[in-house]
N, C-alpha and C. Protein backbone atom coordinates (compact mmCIF):
# COMPACT_ATOMS: atom_id res chain seq x y z
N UNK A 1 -10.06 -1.89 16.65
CA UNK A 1 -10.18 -0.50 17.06
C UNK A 1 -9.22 -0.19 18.20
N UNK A 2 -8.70 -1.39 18.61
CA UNK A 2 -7.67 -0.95 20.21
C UNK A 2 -6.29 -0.33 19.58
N UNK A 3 -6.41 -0.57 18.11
CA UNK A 3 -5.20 0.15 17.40
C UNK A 3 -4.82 1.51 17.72
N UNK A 4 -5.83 1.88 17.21
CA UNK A 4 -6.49 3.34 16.80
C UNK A 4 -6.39 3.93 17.87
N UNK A 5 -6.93 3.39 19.81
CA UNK A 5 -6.63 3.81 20.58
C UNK A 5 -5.34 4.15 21.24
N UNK A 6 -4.53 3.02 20.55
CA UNK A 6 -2.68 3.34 20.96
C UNK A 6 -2.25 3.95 20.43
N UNK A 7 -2.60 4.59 19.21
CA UNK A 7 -2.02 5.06 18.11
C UNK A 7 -2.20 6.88 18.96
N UNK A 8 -3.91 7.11 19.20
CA UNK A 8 -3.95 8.12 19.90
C UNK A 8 -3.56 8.59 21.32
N UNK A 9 -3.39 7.51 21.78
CA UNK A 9 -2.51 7.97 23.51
C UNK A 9 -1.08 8.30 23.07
N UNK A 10 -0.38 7.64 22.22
CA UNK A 10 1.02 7.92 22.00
C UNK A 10 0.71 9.14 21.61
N UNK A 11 0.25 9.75 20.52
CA UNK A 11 0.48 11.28 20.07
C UNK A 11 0.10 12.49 20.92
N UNK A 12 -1.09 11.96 21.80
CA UNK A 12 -1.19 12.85 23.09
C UNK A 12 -0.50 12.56 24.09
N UNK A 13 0.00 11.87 24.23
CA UNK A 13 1.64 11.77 25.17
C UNK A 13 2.83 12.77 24.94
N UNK A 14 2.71 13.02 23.37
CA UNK A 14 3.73 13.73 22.58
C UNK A 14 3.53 15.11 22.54
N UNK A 15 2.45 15.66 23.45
CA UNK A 15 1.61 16.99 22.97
C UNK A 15 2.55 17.87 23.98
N UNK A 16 2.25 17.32 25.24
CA UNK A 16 3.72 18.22 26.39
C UNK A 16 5.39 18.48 25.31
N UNK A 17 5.40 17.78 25.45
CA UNK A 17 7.05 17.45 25.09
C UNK A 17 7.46 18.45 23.48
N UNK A 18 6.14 18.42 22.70
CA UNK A 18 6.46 19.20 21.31
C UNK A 18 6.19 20.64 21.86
N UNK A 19 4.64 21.19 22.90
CA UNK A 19 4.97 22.38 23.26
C UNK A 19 6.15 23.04 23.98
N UNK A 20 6.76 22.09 24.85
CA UNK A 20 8.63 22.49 25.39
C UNK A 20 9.62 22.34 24.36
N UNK A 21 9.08 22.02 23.47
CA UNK A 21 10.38 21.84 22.53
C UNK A 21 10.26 23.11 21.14
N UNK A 22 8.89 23.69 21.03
CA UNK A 22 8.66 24.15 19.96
C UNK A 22 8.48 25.90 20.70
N UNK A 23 7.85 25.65 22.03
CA UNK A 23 7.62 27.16 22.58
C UNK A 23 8.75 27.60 23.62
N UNK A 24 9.31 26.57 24.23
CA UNK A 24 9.85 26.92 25.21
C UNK A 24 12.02 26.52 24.46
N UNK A 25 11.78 25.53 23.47
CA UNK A 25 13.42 25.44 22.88
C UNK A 25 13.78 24.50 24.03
N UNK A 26 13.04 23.44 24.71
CA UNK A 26 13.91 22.48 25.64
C UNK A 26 14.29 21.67 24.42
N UNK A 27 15.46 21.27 24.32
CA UNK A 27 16.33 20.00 23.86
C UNK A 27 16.19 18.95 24.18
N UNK A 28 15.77 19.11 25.27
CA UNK A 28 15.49 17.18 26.08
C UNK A 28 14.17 17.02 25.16
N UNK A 29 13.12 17.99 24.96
CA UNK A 29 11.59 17.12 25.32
C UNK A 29 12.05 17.13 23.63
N UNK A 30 12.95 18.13 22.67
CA UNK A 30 12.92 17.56 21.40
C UNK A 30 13.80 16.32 20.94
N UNK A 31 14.50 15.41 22.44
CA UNK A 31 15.01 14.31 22.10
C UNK A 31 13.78 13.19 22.01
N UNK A 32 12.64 13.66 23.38
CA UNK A 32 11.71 12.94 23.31
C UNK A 32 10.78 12.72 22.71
N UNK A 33 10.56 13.67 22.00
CA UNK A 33 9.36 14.12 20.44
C UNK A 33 10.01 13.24 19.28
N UNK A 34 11.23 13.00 18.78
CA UNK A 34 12.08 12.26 18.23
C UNK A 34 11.76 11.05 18.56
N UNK A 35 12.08 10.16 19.97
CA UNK A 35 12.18 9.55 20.00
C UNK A 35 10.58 8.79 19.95
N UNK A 36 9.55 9.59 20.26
CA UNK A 36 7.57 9.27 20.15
C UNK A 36 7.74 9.17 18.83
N UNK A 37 8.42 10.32 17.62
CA UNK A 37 7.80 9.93 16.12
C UNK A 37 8.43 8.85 16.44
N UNK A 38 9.21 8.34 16.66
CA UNK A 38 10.00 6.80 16.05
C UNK A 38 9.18 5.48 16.19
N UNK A 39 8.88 6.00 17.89
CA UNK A 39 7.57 4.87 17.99
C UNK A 39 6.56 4.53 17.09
N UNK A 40 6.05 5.82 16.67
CA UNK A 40 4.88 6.30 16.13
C UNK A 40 5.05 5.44 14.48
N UNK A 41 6.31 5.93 13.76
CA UNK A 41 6.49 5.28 12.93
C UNK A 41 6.47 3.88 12.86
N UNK A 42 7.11 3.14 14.16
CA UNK A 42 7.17 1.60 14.27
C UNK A 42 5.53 1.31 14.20
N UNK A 43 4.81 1.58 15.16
CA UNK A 43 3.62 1.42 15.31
C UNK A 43 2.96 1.47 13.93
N UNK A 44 3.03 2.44 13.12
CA UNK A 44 1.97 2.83 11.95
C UNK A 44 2.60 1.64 10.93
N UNK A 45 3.55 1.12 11.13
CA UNK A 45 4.05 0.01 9.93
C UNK A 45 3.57 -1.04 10.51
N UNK A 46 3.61 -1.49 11.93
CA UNK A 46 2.84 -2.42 12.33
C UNK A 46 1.47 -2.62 11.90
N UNK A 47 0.83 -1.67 12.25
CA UNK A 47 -0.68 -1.48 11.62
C UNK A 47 -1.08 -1.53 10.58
N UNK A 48 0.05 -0.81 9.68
CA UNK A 48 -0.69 -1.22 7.76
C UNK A 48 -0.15 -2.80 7.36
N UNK A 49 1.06 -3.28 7.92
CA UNK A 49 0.92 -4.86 8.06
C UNK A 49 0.17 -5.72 8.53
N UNK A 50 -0.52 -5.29 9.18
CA UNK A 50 -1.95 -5.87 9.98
C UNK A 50 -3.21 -5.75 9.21
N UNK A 51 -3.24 -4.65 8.90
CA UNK A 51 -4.75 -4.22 7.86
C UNK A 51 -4.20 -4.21 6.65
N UNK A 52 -3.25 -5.09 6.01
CA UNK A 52 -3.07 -5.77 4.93
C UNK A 52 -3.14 -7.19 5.03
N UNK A 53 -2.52 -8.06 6.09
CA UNK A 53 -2.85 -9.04 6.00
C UNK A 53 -4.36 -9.66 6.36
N UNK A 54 -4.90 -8.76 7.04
CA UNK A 54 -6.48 -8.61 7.23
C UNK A 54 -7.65 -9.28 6.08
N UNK A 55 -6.93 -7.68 5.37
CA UNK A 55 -7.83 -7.72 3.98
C UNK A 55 -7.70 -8.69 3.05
N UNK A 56 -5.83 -8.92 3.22
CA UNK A 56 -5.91 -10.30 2.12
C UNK A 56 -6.54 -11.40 2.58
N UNK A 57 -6.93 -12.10 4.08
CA UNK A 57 -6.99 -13.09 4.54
C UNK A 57 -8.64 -13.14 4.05
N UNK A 58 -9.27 -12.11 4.03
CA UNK A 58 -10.65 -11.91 3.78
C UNK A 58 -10.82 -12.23 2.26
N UNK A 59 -9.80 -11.30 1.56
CA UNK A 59 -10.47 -11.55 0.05
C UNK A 59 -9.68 -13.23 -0.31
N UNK A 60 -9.37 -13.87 0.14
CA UNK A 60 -9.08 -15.14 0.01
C UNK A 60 -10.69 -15.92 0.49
N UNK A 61 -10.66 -15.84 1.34
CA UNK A 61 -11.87 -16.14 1.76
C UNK A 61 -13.18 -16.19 1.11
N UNK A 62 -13.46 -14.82 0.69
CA UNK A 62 -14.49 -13.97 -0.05
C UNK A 62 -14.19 -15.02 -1.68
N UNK A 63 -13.02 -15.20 -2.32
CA UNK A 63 -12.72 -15.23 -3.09
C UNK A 63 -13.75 -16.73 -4.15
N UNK A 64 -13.55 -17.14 -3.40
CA UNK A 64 -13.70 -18.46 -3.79
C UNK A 64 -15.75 -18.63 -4.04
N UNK A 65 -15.80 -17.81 -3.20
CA UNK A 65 -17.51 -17.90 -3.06
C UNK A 65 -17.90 -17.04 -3.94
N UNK A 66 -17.40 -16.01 -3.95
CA UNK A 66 -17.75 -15.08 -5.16
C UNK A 66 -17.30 -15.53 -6.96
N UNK A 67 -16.61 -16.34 -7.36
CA UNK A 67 -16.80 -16.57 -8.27
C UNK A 67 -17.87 -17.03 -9.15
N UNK A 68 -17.31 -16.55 -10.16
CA UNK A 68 -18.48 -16.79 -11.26
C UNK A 68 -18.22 -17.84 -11.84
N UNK A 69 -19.25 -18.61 -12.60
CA UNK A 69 -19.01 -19.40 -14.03
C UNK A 69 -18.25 -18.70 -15.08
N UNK A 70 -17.07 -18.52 -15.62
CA UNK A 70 -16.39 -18.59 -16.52
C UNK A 70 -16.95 -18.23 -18.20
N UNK A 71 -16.74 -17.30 -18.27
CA UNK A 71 -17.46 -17.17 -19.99
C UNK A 71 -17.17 -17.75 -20.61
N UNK A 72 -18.07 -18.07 -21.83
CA UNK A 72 -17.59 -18.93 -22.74
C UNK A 72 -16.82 -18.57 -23.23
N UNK A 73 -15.93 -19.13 -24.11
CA UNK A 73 -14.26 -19.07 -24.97
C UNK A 73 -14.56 -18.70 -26.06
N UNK A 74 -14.48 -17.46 -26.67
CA UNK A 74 -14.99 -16.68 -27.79
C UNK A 74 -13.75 -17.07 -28.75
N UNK A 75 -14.81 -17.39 -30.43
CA UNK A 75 -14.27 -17.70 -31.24
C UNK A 75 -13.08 -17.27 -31.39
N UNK A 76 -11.98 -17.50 -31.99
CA UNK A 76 -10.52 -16.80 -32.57
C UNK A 76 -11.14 -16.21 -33.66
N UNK A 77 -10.78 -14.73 -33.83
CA UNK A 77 -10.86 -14.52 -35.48
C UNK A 77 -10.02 -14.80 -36.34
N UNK A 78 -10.62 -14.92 -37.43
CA UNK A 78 -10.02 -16.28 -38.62
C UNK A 78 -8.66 -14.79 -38.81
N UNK A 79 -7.85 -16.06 -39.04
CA UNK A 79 -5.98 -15.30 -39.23
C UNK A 79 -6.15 -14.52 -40.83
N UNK A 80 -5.46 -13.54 -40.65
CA UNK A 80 -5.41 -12.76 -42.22
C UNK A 80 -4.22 -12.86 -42.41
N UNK A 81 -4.01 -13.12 -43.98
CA UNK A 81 -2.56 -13.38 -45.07
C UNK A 81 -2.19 -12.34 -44.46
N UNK A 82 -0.57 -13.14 -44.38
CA UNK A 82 0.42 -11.64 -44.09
C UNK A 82 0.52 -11.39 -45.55
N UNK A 83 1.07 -10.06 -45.47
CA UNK A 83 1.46 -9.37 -46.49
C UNK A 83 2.46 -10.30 -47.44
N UNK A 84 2.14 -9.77 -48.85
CA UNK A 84 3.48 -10.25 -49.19
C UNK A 84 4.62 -9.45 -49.11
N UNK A 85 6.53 -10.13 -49.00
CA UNK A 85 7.26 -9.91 -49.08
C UNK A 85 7.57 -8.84 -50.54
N UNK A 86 7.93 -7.78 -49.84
CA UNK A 86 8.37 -6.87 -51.23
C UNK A 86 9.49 -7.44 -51.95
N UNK A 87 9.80 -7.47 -53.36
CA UNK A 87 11.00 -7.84 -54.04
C UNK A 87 11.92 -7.04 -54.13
N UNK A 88 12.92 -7.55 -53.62
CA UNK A 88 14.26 -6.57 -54.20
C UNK A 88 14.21 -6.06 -55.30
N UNK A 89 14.54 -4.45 -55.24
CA UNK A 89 14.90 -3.76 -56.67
C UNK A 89 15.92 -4.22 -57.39
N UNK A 90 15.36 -4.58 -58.37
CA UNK A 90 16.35 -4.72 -59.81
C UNK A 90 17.96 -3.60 -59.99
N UNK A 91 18.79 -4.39 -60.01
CA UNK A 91 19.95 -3.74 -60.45
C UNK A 91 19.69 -2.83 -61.87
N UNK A 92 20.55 -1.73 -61.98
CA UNK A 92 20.43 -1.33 -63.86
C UNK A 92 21.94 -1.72 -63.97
């Protein structure tokens, strides 16, 4: 959850800087709004790499205990004649 908390201080960090850049047209605070998404982006790839390797580390885990016994190996159905080969038409 301390994710979630960095994730939200950065974007309210970003809240000054987008109202000077969006109400007021400063250029600086829209270098700095730029430069927060960038963070923001680094950060959010960090995090879904994290709560992916998470989940896989779990269902590895999970994995093994949760299996089942294996169904039984259901008969093959019996093979059907191929067709026969059509004959070439007869010349006249």
């Amino acid at each position: 959850m301390n994710n979630f908390g960095k994730l939200k201080d950065l974007v309210m960090s970003l809240e000054d800087d987008f109202s000077k850049f969006y109400d007021k047209q400063n250029a600086a605070a829209g270098t700095r709004v730029r430069k927060g998404m960038q963070e923001l982006k680094t950060m959010a790839q960090a995090f879904r790499t994290e709560v992916q390797n998470t989940k896989n580390a779990g269902a590895a885990t999970a994995a093994p205990a949760a299996k089942k016994a294996a169904p039984a190996a259901k008969k093959a159905a019996p093979a059907k004649a191929a067709p026969a080969a059509k004959k070439p038409a007869a010349k006249k």
